[in-house]
C-alpha atoms as a PDB file:
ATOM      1  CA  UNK A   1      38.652 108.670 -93.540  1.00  0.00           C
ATOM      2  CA  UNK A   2      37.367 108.594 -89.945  1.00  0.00           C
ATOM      3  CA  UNK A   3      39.408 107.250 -87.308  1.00  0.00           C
ATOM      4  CA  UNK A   4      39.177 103.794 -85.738  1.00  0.00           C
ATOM      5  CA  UNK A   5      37.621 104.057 -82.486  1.00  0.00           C
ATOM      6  CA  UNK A   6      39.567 103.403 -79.525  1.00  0.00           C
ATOM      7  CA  UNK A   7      38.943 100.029 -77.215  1.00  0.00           C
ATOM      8  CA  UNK A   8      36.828 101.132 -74.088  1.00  0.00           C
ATOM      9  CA  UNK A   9      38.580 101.933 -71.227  1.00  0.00           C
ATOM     10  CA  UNK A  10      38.663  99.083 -68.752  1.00  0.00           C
ATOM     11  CA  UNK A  11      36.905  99.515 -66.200  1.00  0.00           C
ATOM     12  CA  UNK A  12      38.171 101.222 -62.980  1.00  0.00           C
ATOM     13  CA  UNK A  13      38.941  98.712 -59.736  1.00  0.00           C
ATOM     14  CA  UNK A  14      37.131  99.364 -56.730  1.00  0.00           C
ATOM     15  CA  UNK A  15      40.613  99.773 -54.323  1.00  0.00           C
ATOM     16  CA  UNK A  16      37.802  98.850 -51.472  1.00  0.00           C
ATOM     17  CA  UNK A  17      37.983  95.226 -52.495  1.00  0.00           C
ATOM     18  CA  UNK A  18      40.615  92.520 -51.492  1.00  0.00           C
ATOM     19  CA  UNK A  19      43.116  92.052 -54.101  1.00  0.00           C
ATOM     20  CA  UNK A  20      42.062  88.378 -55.153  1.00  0.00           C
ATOM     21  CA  UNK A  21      38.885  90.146 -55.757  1.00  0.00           C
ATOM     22  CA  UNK A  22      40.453  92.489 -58.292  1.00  0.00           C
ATOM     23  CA  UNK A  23      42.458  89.526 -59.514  1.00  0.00           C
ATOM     24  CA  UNK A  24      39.180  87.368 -60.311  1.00  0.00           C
ATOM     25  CA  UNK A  25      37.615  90.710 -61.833  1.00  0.00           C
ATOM     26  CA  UNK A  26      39.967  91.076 -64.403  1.00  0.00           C
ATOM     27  CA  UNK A  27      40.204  87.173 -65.078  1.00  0.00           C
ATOM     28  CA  UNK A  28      36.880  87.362 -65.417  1.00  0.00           C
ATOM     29  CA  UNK A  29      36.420  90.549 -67.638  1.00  0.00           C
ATOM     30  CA  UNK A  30      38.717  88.792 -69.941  1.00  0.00           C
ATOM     31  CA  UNK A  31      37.061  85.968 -70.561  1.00  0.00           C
ATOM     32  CA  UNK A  32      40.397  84.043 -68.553  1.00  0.00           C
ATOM     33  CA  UNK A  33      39.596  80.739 -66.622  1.00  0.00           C
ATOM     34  CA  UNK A  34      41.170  80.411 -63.174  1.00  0.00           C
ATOM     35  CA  UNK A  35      41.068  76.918 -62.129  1.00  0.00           C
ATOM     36  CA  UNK A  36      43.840  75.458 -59.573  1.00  0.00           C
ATOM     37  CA  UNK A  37      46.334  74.217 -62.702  1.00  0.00           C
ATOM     38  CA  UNK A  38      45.681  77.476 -64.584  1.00  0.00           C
ATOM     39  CA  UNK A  39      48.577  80.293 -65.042  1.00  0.00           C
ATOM     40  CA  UNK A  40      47.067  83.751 -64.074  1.00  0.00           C
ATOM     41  CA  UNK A  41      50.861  85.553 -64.645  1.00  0.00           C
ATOM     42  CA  UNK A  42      49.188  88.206 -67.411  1.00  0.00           C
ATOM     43  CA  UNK A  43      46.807  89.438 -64.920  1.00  0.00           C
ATOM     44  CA  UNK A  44      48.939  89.944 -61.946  1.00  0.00           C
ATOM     45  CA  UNK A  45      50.845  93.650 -61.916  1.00  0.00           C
ATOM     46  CA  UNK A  46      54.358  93.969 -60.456  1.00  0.00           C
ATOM     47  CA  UNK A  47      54.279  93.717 -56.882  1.00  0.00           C
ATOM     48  CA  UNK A  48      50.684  92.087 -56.561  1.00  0.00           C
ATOM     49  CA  UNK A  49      52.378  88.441 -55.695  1.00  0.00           C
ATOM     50  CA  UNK A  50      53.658  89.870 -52.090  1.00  0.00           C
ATOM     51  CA  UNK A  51      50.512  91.681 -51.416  1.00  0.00           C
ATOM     52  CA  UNK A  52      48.665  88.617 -52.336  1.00  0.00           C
ATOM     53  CA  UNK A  53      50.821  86.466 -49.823  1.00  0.00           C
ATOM     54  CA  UNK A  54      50.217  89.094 -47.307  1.00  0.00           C
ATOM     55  CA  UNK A  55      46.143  88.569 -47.914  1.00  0.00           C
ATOM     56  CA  UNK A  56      46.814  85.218 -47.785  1.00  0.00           C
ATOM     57  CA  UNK A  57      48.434  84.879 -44.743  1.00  0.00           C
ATOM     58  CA  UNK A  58      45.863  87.176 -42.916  1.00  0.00           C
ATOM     59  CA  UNK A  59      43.355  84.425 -43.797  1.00  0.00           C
ATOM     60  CA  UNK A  60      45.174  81.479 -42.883  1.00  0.00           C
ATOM     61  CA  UNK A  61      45.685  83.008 -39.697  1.00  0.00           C
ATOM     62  CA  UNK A  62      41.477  82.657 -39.607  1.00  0.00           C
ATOM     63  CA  UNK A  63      41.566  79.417 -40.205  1.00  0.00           C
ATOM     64  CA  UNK A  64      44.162  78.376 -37.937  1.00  0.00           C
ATOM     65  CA  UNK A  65      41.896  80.028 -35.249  1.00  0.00           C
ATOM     66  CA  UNK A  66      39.154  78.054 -36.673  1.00  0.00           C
ATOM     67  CA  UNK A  67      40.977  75.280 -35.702  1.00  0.00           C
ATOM     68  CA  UNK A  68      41.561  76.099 -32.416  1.00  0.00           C
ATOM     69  CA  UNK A  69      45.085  76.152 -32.492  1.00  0.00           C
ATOM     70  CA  UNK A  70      46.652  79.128 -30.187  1.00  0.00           C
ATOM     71  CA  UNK A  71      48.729  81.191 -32.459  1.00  0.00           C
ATOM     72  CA  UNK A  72      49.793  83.815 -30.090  1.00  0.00           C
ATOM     73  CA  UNK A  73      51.479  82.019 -27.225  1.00  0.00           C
ATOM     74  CA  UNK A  74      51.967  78.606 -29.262  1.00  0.00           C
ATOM     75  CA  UNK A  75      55.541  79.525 -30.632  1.00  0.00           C
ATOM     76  CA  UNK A  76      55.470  76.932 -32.946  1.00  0.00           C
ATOM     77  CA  UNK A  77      52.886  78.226 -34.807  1.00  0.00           C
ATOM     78  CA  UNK A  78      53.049  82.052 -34.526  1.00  0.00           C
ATOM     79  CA  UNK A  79      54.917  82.319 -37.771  1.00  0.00           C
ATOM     80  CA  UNK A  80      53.048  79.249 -39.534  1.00  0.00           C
ATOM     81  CA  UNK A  81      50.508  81.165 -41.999  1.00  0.00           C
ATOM     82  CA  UNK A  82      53.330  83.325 -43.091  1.00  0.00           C
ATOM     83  CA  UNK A  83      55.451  80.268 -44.231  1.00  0.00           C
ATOM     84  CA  UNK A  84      52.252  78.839 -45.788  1.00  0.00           C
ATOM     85  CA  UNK A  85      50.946  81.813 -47.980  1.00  0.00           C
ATOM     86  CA  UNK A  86      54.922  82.580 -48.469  1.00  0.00           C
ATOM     87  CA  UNK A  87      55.219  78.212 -49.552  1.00  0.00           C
ATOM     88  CA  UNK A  88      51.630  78.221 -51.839  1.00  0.00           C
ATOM     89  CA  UNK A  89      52.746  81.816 -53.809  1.00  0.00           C
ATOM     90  CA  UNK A  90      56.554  80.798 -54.031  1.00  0.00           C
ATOM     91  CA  UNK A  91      57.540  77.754 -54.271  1.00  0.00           C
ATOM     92  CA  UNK A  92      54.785  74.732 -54.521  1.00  0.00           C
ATOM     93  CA  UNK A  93      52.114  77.029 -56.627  1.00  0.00           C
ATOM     94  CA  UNK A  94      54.498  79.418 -58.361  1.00  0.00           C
ATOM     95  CA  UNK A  95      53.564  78.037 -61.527  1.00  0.00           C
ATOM     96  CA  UNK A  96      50.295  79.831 -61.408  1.00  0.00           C
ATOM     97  CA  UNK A  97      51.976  82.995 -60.510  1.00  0.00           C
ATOM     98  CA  UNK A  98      54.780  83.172 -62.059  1.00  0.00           C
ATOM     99  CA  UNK A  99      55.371  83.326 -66.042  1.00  0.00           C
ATOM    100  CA  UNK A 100      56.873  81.035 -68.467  1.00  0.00           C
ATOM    101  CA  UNK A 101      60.523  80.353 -67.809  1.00  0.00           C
ATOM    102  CA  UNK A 102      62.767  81.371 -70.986  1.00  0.00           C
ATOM    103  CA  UNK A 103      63.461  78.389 -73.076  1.00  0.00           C
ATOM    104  CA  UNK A 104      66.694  78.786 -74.927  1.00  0.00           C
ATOM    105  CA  UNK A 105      66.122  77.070 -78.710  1.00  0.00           C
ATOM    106  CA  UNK A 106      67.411  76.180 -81.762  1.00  0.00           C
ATOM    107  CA  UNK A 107      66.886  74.941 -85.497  1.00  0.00           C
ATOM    108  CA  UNK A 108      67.390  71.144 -85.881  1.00  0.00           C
ATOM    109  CA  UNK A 109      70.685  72.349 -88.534  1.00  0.00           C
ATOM    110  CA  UNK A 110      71.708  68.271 -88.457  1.00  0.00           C
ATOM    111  CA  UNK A 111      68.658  67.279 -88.955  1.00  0.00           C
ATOM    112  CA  UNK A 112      68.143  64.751 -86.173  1.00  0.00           C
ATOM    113  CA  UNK A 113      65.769  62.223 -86.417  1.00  0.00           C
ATOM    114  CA  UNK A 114      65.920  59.633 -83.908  1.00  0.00           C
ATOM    115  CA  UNK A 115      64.310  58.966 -80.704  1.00  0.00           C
ATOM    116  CA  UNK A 116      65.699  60.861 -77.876  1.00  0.00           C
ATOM    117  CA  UNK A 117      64.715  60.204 -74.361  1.00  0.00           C
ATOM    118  CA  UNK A 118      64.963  63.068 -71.734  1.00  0.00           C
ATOM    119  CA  UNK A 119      64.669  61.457 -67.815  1.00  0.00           C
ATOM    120  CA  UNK A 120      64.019  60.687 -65.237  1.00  0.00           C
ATOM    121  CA  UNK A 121      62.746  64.369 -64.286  1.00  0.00           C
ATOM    122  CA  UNK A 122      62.416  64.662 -60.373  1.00  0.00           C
ATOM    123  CA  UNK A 123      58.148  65.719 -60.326  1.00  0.00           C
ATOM    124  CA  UNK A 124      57.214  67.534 -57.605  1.00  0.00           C
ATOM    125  CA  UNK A 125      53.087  68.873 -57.938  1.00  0.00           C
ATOM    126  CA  UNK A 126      50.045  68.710 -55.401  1.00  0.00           C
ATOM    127  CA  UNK A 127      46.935  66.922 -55.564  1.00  0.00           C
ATOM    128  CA  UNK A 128      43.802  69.631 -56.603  1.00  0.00           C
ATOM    129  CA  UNK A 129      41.612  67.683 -53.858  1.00  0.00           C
ATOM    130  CA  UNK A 130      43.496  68.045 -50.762  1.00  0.00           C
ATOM    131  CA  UNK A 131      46.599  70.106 -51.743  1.00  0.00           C
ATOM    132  CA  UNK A 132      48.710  66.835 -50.759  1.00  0.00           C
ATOM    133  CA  UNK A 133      51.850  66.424 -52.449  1.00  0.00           C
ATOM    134  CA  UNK A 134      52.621  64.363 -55.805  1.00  0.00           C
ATOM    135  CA  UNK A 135      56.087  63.288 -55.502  1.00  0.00           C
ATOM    136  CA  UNK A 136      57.371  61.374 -58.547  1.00  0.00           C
ATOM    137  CA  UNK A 137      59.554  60.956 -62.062  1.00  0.00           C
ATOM    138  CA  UNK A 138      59.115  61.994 -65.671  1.00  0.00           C
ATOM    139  CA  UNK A 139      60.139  60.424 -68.714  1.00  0.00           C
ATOM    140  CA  UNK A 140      60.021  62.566 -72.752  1.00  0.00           C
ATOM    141  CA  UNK A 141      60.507  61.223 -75.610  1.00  0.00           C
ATOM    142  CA  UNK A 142      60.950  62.861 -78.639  1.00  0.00           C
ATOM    143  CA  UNK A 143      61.206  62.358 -82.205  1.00  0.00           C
ATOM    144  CA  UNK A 144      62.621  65.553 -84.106  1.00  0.00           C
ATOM    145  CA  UNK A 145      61.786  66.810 -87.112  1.00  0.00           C
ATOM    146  CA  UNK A 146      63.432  68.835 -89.755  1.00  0.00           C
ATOM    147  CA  UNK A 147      61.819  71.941 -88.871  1.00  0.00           C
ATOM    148  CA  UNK A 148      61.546  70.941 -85.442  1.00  0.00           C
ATOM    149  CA  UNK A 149      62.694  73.847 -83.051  1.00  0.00           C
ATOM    150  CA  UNK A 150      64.983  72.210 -80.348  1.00  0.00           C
ATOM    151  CA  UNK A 151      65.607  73.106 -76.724  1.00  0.00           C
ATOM    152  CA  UNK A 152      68.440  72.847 -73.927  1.00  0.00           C
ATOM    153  CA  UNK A 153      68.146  69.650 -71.699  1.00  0.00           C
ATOM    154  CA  UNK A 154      67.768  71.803 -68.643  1.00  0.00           C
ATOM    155  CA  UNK A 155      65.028  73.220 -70.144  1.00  0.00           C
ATOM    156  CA  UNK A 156      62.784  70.238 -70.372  1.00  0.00           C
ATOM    157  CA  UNK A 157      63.422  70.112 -66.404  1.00  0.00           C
ATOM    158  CA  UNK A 158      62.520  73.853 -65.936  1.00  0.00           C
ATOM    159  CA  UNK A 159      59.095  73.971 -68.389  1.00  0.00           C
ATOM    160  CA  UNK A 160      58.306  70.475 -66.118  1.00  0.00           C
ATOM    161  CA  UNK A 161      58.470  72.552 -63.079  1.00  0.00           C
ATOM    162  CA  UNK A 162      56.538  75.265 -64.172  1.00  0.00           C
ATOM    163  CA  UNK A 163      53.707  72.609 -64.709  1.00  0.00           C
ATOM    164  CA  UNK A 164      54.002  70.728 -62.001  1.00  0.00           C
ATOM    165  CA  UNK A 165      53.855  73.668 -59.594  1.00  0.00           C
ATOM    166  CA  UNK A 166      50.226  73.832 -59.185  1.00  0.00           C
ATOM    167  CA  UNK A 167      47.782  72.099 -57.460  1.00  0.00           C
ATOM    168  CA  UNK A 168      46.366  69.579 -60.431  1.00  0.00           C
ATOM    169  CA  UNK A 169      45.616  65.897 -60.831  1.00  0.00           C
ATOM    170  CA  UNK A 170      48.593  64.111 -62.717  1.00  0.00           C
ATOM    171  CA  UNK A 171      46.218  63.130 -65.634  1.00  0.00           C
ATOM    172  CA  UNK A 172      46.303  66.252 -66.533  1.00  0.00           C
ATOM    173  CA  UNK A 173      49.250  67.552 -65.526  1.00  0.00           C
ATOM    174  CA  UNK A 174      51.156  65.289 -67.872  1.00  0.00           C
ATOM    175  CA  UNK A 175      48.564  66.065 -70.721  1.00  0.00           C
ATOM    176  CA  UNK A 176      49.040  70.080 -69.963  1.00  0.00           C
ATOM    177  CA  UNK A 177      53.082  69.704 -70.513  1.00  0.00           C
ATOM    178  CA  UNK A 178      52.815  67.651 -73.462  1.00  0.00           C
ATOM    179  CA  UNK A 179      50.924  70.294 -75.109  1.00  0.00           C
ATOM    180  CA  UNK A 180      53.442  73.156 -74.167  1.00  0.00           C
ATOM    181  CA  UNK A 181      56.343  71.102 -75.364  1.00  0.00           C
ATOM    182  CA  UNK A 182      54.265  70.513 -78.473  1.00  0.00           C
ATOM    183  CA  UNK A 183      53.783  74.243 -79.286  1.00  0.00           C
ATOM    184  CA  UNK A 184      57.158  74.787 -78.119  1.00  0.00           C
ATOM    185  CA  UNK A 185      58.873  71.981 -80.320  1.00  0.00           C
ATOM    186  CA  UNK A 186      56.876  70.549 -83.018  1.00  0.00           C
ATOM    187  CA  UNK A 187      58.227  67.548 -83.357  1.00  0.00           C
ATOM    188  CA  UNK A 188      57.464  64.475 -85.495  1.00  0.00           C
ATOM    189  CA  UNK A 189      56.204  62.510 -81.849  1.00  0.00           C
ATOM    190  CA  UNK A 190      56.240  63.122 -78.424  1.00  0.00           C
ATOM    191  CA  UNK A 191      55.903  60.870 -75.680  1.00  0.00           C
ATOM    192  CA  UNK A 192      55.593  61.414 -72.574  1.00  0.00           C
ATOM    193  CA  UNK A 193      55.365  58.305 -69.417  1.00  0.00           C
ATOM    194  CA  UNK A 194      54.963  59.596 -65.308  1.00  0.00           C
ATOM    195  CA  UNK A 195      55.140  57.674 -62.570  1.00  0.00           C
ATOM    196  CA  UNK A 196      54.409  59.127 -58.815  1.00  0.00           C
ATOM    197  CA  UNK A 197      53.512  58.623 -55.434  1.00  0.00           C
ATOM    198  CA  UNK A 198      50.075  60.591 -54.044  1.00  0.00           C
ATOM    199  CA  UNK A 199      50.405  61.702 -50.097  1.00  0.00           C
ATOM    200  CA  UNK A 200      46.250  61.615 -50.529  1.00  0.00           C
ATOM    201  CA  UNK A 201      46.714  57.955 -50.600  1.00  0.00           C
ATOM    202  CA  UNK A 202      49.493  57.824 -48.249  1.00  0.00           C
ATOM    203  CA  UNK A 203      49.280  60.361 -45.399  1.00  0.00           C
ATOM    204  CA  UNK A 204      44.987  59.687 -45.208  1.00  0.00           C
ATOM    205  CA  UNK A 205      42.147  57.777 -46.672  1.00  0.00           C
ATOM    206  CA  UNK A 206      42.747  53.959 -47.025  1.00  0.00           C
ATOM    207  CA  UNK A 207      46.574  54.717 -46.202  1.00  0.00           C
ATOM    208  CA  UNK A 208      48.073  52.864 -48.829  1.00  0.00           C
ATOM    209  CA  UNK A 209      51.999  53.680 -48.900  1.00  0.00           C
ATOM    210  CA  UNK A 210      52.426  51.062 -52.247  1.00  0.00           C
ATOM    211  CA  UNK A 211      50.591  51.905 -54.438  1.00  0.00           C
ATOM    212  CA  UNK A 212      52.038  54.488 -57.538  1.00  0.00           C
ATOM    213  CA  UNK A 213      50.050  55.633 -60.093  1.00  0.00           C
ATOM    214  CA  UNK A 214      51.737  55.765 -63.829  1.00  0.00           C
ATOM    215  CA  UNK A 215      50.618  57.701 -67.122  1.00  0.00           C
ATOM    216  CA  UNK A 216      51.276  58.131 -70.325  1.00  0.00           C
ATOM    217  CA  UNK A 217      50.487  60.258 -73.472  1.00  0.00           C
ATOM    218  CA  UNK A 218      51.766  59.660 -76.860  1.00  0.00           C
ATOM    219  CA  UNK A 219      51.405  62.142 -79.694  1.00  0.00           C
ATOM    220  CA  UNK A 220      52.475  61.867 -83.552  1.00  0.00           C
ATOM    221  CA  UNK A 221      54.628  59.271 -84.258  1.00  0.00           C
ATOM    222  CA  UNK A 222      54.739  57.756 -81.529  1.00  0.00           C
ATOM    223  CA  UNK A 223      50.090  57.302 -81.093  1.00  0.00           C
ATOM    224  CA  UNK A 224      50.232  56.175 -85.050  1.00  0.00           C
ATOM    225  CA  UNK A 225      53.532  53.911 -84.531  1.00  0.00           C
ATOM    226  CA  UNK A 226      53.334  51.356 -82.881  1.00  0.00           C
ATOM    227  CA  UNK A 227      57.020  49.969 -83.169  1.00  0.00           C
ATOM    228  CA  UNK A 228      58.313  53.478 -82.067  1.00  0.00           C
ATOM    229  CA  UNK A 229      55.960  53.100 -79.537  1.00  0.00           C
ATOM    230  CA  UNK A 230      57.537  49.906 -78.761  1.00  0.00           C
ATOM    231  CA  UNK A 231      60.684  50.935 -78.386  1.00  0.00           C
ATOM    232  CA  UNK A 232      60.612  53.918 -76.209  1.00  0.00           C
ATOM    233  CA  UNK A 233      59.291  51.640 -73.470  1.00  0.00           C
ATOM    234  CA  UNK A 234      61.638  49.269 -73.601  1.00  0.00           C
ATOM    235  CA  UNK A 235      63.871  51.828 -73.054  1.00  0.00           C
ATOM    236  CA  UNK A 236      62.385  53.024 -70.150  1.00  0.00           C
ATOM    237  CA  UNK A 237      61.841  49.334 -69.014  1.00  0.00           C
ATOM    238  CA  UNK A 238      65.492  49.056 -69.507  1.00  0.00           C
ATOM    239  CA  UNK A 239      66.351  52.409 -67.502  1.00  0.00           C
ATOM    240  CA  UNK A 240      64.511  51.201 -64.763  1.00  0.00           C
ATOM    241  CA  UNK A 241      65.744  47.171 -64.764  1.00  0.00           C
END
């Protein structure tokens, strides 16, 4: 009985290139979409994150010359695209960079099954068209199930994060977590409502500092029934009287 063959090796990286380069070659080569709200954690090797930064930073320093903005005598500024790249990589894009948080979970042993409301979760994402910030709250609802796997409450907070911390457009921010606390979970329904503020709006365009924009998206239970529906907003309604 001959042997199975062995997978091709992959290929070899040209060390020539910048590391994003090598980064989008193996996303690439594997088939892996990259867009802004995408997690690229399985193709980055230990260490790559600070050299990253470090390539980022070199170009940010281009285009702060390309805006004319003095970056050697300007002490202000000197230091600027290292907090940036060091801000984007760490903190207000780590959830493209960065893997899935550990979720600690366990069997539903009493059986719960009654609505269970999880909120207001302090949101905190950017806006995909002008890296702006989305500042707002999250609601979840859930309805267990018998052999629905349950998770700590801090937990909801830190798998929100992880979401949110990418640049994105809230539609589908909120539709991205309600599918990873469907895998995670399975519960009978899931419901989840967002309300935030966009800096876009704010800080340029028409310079509106009112207007909020709230979402929702109800799975199970709660898209087929309409009295559990019901009462999960008035909930909310009530939370926020």
């Amino acid at each position: 009985m001959n042997a199975p063959e062995a997978p091709p090796p992959a290929p070899a990286e040209d060390l020539g290139q910048p590391l994003s380069a090598r980064i989008r070659a193996r996303l690439t080569a594997a088939g892996e979409r990259f867009h802004a709200n995408d997690n690229i954690a399985d193709y980055l090797r230990p260490g790559e994150v600070g050299a990253l930064q470090s390539e980022v930073e070199a170009r940010l320093r281009d285009v702060l010359a390309a805006l004319v903005i003095d970056i050697d005598s300007d002490h202000n500024t000197q230091d600027t695209a290292r907090r940036v790249a060091k801000m984007y990589l760490n903190e207000v894009f780590r959830g493209r960079y960065q893997p899935r948080p550990d979720v600690t979970e366990f069997p539903n042993v009493e059986r719960l099954n009654e609505l269970m409301i999880v909120g207001p979760i302090m949101i905190r994402s950017a806006c995909s068209h002008h890296f702006c910030p989305i500042m707002g709250k999250l609601w979840i609802g859930v309805l267990p199930s018998e052999r629905c796997t349950l998770i700590g409450l801090s937990k909801y907070a830190r798998l929100a994060d992880w979401v949110m911390s990418r640049p994105q457009i809230q539609e589908e921010a909120i539709a991205r977590l309600a599918d990873l606390l469907a895998e995670r979970m399975q519960p009978d329904g899931l419901a989840l409502v967002m309300e935030a503020d966009h800096f876009c709006m704010q800080w340029r365009g028409v310079k509106d500092t009112d207007s909020k924009m709230t979402n929702s998206v109800m799975r199970g239970a709660f898209l087929k029934d309409a009295n559990l529906r019901r009462e999960f907003l008035a909930l909310l309604s009530r939370k926020n009287a």
